[in-house]
C-alpha atoms as a PDB file:
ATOM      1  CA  UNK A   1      95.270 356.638 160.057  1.00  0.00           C
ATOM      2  CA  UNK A   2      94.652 359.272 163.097  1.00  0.00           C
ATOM      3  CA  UNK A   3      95.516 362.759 161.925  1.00  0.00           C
ATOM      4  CA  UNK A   4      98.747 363.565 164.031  1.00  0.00           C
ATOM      5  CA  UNK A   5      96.887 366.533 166.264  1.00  0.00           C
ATOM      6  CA  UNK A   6      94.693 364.187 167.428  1.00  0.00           C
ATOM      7  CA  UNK A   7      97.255 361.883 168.641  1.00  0.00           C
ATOM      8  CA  UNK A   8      98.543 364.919 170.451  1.00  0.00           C
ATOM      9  CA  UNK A   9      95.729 365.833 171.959  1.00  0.00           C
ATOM     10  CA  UNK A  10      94.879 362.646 173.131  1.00  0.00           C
ATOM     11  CA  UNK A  11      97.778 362.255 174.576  1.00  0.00           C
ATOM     12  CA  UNK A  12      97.851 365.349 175.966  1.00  0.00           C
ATOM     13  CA  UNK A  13      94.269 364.568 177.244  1.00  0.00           C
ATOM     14  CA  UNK A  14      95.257 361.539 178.948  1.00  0.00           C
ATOM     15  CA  UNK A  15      98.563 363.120 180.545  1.00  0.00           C
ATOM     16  CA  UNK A  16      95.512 365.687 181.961  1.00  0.00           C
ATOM     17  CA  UNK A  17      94.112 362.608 183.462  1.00  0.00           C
ATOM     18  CA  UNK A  18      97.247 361.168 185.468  1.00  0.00           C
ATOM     19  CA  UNK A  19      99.502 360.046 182.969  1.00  0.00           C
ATOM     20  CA  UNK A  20     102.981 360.890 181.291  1.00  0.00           C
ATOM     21  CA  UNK A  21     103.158 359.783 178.325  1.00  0.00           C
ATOM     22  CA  UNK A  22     105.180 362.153 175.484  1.00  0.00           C
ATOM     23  CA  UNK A  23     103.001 364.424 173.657  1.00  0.00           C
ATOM     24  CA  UNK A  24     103.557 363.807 170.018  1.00  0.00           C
ATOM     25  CA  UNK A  25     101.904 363.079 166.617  1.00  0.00           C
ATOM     26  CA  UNK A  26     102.912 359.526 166.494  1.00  0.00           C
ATOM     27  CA  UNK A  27     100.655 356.708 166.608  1.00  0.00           C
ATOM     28  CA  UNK A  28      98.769 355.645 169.882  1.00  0.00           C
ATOM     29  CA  UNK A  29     100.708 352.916 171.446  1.00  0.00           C
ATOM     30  CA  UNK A  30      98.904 349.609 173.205  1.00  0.00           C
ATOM     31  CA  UNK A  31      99.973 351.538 176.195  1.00  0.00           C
ATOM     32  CA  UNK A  32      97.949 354.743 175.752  1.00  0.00           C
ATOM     33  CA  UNK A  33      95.167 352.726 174.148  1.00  0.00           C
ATOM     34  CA  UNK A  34      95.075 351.241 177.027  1.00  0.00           C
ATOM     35  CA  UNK A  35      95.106 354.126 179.119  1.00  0.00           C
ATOM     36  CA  UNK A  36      92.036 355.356 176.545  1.00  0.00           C
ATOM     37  CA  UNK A  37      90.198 352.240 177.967  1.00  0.00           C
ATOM     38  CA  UNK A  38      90.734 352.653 181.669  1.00  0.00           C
ATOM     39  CA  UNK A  39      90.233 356.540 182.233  1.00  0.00           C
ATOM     40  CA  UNK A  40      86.507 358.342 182.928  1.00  0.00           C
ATOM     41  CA  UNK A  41      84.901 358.661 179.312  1.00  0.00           C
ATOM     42  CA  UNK A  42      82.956 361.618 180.052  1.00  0.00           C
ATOM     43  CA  UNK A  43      86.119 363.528 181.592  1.00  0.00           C
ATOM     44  CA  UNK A  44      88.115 362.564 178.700  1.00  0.00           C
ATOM     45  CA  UNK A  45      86.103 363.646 176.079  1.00  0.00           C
ATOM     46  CA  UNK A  46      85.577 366.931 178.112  1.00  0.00           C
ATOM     47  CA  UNK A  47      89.463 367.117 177.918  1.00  0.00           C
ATOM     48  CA  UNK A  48      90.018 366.144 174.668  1.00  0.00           C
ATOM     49  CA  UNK A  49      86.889 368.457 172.884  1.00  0.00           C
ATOM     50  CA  UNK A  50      88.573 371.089 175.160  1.00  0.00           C
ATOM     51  CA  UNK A  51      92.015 370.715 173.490  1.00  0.00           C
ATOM     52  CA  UNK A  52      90.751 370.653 169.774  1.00  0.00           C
ATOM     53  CA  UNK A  53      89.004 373.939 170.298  1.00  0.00           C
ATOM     54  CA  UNK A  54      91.914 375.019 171.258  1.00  0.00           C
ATOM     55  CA  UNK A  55      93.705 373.478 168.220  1.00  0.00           C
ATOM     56  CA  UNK A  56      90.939 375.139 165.985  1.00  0.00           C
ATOM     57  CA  UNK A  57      91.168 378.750 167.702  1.00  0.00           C
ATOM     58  CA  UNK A  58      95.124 378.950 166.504  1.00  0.00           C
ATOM     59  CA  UNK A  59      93.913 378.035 163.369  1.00  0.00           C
ATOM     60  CA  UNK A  60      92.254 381.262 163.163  1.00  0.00           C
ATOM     61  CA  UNK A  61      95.227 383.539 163.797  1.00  0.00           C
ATOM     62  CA  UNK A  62      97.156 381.140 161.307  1.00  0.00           C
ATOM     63  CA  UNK A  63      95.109 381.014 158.072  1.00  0.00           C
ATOM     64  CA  UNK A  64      91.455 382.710 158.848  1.00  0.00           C
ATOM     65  CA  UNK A  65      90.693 381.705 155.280  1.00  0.00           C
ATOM     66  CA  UNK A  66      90.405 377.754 156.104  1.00  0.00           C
ATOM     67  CA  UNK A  67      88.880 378.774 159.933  1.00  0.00           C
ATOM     68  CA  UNK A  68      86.017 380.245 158.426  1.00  0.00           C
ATOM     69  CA  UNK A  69      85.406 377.849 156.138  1.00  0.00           C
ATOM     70  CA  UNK A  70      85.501 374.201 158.234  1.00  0.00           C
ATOM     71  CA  UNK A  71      84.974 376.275 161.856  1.00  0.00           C
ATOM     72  CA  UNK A  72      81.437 375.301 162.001  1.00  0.00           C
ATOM     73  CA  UNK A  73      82.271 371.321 161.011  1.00  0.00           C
ATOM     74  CA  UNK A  74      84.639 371.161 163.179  1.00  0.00           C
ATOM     75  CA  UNK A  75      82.894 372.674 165.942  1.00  0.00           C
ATOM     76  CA  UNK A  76      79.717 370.211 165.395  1.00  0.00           C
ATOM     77  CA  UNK A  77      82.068 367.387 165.258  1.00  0.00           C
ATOM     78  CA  UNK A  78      82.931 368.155 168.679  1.00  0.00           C
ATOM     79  CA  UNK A  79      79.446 368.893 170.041  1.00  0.00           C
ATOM     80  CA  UNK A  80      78.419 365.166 168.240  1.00  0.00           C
ATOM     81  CA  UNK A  81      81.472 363.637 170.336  1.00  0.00           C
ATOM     82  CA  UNK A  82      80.391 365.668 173.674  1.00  0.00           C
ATOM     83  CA  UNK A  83      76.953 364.647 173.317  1.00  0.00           C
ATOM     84  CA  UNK A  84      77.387 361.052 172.074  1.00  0.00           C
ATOM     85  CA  UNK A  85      75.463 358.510 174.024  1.00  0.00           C
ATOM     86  CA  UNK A  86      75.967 354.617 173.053  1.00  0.00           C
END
């Protein structure tokens, strides 16, 4: 199961790209997976990885405490995903 902020920033991602779908935490439907399939990779991961930060950055003014600790996973998670190569 997808955490629900990723859904939303997918979503939000693809809506960056040309769509409309609703921005929400629910799962992906075959629609937006579909949508997933047919966009530019590269510009949606650069969309997506963009949003997260974003995500993580509120985190800080939220609870600093759990920032500091997982900032640097999550931030190398995104690097991995900018940089991955098949």
């Amino acid at each position: 199961m997808t955490p629900g902020i990723i859904n939303k920033n997918i979503k939000s991602a693809l809506n960056s790209l040309g769509y409309e779908f609703d921005v929400n935490s629910k799962r992906l439907s075959d629609d937006q997976i579909k949508a997933l399939n047919s966009v530019n990779a590269d510009a949606l991961v650069e969309t997506f990885t963009a949003k997260q930060l974003v995500h993580y950055e509120s985190i800080k003014h939220s609870n600093p405490t759990n920032y500091n600790k997982h900032i640097g996973g999550w931030t190398n998670r995104l690097e991995r995903l900018k940089n991955y190569k098949p």
